[in-house]
N, C-alpha and C. Protein backbone atom coordinates (compact mmCIF):
# COMPACT_ATOMS: atom_id res chain seq x y z
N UNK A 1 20.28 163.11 -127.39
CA UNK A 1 19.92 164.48 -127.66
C UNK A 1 19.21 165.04 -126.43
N UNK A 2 19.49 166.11 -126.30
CA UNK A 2 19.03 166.77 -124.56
C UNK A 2 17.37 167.17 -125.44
N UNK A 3 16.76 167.53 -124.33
CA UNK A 3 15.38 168.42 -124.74
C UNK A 3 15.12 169.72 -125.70
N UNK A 4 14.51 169.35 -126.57
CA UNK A 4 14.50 170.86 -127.73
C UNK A 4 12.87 170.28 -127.63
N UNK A 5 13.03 172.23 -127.51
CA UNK A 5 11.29 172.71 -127.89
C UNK A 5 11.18 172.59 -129.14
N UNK A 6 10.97 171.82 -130.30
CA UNK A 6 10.18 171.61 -131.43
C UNK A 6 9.68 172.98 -131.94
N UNK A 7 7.93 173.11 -131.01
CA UNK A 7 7.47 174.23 -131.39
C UNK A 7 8.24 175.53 -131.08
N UNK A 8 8.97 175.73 -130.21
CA UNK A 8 9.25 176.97 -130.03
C UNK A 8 10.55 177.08 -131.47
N UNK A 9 11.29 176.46 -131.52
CA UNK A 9 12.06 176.12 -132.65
C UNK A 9 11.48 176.52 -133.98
N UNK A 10 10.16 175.76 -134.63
CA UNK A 10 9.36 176.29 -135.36
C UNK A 10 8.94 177.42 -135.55
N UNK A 11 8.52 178.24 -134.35
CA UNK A 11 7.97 179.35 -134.11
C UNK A 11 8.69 180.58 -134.58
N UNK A 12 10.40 180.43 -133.85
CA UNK A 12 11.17 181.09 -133.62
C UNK A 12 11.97 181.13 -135.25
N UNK A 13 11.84 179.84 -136.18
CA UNK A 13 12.19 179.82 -137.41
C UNK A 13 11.11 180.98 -138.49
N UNK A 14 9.77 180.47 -138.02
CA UNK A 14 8.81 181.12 -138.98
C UNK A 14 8.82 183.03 -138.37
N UNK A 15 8.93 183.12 -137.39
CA UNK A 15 8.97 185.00 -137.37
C UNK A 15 10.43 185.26 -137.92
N UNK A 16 11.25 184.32 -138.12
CA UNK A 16 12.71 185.29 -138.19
C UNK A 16 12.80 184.72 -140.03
N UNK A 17 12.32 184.01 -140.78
CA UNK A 17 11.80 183.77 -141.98
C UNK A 17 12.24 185.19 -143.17
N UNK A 18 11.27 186.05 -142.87
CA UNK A 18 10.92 187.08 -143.39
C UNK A 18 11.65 188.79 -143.78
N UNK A 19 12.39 188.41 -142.13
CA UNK A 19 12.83 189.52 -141.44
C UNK A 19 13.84 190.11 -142.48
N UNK A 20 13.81 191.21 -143.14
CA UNK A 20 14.93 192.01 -144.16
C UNK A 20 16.16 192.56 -143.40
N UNK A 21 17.07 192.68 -144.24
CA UNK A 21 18.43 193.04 -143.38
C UNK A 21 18.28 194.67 -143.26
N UNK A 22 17.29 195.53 -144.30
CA UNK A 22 17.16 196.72 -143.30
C UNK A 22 16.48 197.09 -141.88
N UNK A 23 15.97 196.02 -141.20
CA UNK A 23 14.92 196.24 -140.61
C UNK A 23 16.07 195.70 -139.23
N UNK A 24 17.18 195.15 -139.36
CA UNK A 24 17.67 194.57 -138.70
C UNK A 24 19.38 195.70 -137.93
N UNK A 25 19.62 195.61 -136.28
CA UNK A 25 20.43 196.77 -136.11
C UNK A 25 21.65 195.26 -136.22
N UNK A 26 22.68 195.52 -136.66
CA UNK A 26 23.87 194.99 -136.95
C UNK A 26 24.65 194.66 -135.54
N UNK A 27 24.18 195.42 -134.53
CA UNK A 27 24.81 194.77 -132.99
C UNK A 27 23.96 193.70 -132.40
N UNK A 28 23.08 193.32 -132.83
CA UNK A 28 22.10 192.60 -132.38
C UNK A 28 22.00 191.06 -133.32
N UNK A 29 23.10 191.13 -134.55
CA UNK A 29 23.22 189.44 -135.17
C UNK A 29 24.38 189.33 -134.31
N UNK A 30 24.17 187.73 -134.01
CA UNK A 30 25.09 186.79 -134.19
C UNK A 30 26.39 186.83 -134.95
N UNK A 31 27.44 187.21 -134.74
CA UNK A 31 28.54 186.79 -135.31
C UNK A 31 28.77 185.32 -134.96
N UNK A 32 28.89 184.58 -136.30
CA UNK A 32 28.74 183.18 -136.72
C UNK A 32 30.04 182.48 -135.93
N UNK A 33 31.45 183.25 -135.97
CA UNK A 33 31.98 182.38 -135.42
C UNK A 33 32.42 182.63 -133.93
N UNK A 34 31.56 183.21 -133.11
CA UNK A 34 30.83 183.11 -132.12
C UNK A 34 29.99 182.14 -131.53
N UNK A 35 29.48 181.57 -132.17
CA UNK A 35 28.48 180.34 -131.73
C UNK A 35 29.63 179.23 -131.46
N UNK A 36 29.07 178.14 -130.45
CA UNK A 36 29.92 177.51 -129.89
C UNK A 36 28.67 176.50 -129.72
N UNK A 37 29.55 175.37 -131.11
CA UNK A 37 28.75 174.33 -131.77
C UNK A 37 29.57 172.96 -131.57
N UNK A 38 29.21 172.20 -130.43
CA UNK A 38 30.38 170.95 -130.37
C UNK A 38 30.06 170.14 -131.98
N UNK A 39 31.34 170.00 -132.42
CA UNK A 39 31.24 169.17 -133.28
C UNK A 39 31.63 168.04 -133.61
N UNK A 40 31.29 167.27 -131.87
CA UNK A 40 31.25 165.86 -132.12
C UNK A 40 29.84 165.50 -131.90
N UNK A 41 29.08 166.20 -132.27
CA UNK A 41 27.53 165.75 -132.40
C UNK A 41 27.19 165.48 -133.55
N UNK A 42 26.13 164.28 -133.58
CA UNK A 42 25.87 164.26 -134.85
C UNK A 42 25.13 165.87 -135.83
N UNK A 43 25.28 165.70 -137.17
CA UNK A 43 24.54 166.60 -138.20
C UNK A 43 23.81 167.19 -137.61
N UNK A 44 22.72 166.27 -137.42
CA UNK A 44 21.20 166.56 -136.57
C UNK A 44 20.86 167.70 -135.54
N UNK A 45 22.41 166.69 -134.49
CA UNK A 45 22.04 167.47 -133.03
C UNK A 45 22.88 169.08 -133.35
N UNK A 46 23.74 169.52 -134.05
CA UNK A 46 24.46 170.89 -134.37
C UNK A 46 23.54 171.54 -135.14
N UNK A 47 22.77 171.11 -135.84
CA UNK A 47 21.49 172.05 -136.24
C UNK A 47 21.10 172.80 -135.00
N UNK A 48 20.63 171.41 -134.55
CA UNK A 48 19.36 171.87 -133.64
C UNK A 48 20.19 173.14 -132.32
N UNK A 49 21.16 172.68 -132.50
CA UNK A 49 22.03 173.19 -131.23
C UNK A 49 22.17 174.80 -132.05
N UNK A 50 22.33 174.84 -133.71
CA UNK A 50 22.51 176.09 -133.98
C UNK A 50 21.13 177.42 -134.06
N UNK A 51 20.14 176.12 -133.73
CA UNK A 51 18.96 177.24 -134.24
C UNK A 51 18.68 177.56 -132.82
N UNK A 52 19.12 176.70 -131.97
CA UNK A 52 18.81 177.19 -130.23
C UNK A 52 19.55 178.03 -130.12
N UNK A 53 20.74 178.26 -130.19
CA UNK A 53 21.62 179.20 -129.88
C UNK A 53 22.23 180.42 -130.59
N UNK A 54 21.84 180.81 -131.80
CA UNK A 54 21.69 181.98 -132.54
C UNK A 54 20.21 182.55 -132.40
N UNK A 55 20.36 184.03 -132.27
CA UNK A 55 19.06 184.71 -132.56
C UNK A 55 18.58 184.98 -133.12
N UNK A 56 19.05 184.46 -134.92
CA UNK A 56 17.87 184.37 -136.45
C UNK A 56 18.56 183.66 -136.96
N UNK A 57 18.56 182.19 -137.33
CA UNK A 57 19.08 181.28 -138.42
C UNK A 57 19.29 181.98 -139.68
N UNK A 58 18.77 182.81 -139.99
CA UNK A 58 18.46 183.31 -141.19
C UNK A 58 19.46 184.40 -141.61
N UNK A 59 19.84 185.15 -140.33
CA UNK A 59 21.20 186.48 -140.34
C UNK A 59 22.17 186.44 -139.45
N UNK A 60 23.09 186.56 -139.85
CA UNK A 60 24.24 186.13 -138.51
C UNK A 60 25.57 187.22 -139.65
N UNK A 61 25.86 187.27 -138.59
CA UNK A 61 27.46 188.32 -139.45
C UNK A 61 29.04 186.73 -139.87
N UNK A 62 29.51 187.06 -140.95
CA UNK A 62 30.49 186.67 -141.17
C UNK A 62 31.91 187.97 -140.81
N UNK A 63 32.59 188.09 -140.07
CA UNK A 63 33.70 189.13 -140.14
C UNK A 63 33.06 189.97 -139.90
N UNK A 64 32.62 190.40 -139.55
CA UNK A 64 31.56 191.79 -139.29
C UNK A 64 29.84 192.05 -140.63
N UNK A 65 30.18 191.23 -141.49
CA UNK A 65 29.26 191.55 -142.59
C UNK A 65 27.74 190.72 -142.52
N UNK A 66 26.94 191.19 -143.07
CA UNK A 66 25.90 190.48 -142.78
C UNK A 66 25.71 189.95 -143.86
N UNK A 67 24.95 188.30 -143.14
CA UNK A 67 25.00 187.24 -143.85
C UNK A 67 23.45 187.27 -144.10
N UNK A 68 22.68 186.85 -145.58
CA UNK A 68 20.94 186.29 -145.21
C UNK A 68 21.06 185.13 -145.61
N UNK A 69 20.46 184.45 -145.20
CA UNK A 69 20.49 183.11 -146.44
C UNK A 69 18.76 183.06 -146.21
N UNK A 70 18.55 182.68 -147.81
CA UNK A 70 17.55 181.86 -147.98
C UNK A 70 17.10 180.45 -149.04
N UNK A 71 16.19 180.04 -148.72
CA UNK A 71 15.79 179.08 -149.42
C UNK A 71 14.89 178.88 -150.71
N UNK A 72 14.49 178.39 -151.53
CA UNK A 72 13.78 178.42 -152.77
C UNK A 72 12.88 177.37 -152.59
N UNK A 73 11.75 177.37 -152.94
CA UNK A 73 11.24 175.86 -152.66
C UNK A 73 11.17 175.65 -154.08
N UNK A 74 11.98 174.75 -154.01
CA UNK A 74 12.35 174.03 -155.47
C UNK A 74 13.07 172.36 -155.09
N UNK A 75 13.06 171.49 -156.13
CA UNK A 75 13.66 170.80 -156.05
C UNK A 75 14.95 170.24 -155.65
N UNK A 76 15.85 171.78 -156.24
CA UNK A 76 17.24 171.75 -156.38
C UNK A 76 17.92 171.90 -154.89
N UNK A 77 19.30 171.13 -155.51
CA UNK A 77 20.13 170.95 -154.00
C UNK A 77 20.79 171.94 -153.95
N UNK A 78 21.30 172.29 -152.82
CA UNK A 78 22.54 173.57 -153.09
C UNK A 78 24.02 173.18 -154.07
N UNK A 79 24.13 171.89 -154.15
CA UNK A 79 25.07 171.34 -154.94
C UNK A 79 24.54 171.74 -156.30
N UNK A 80 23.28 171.60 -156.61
CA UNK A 80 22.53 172.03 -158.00
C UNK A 80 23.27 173.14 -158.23
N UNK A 81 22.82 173.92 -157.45
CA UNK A 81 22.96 175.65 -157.40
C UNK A 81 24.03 176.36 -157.57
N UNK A 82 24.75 175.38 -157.09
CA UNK A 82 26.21 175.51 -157.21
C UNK A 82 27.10 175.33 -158.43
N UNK A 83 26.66 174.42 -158.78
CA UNK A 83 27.45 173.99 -160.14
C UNK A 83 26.64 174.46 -161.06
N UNK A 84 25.50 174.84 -161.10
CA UNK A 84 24.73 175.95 -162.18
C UNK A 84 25.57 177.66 -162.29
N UNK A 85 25.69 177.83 -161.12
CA UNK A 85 26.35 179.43 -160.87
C UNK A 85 27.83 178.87 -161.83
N UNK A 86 28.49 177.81 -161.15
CA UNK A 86 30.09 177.41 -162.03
C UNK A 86 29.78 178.02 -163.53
N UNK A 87 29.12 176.89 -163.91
CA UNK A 87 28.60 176.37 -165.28
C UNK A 87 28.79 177.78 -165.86
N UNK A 88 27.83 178.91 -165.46
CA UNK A 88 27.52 179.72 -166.43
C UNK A 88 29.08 180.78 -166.01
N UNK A 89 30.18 180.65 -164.73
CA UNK A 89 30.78 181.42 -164.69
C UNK A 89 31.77 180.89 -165.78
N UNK A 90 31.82 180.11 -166.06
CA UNK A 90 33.24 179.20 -166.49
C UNK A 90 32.64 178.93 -168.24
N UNK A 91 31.88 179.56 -168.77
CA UNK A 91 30.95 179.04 -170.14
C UNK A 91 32.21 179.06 -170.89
């Protein structure tokens, strides 16, 4: 694995955290399949390679649309989450 700033990584995770998609100009995300992620690295190192090289983990455009993702602090896996959303589509 080459050199990653940790803290700046951290840093750069916790201000972009928060950030709402109105507050955000739409020429200025990341279009996702734009990023240029070798993927013969391990799991690990394509993280790290994605949070270095996008400018908010958190918003990035799919096709032109904007993407947020966030997290829950909860137990549950996204596999949870997933088959809970099924569950109740498919009752």
């Amino acid at each position: 694995m080459e050199n990653i700033d940790l803290k700046y990584l951290k840093d750069k995770l916790d201000r972009c955290r928060n950030i709402e998609l109105n507050e955000i100009k739409i020429d200025d995300v990341d279009e996702i399949f734009d990023l240029n992620i070798c993927k013969r690295k391990s799991s690990n190192d394509r993280i790290l390679d994605f949070l270095n090289e996008c400018k908010n983990p958190y918003i990035f455009k799919v096709k032109g649309k904007l993407v947020k993702i966030v997290f829950s602090n909860t137990n549950k896996t996204a596999d949870d989450c997933l088959t809970d959303v099924l569950k109740n589509l498919y009752r």
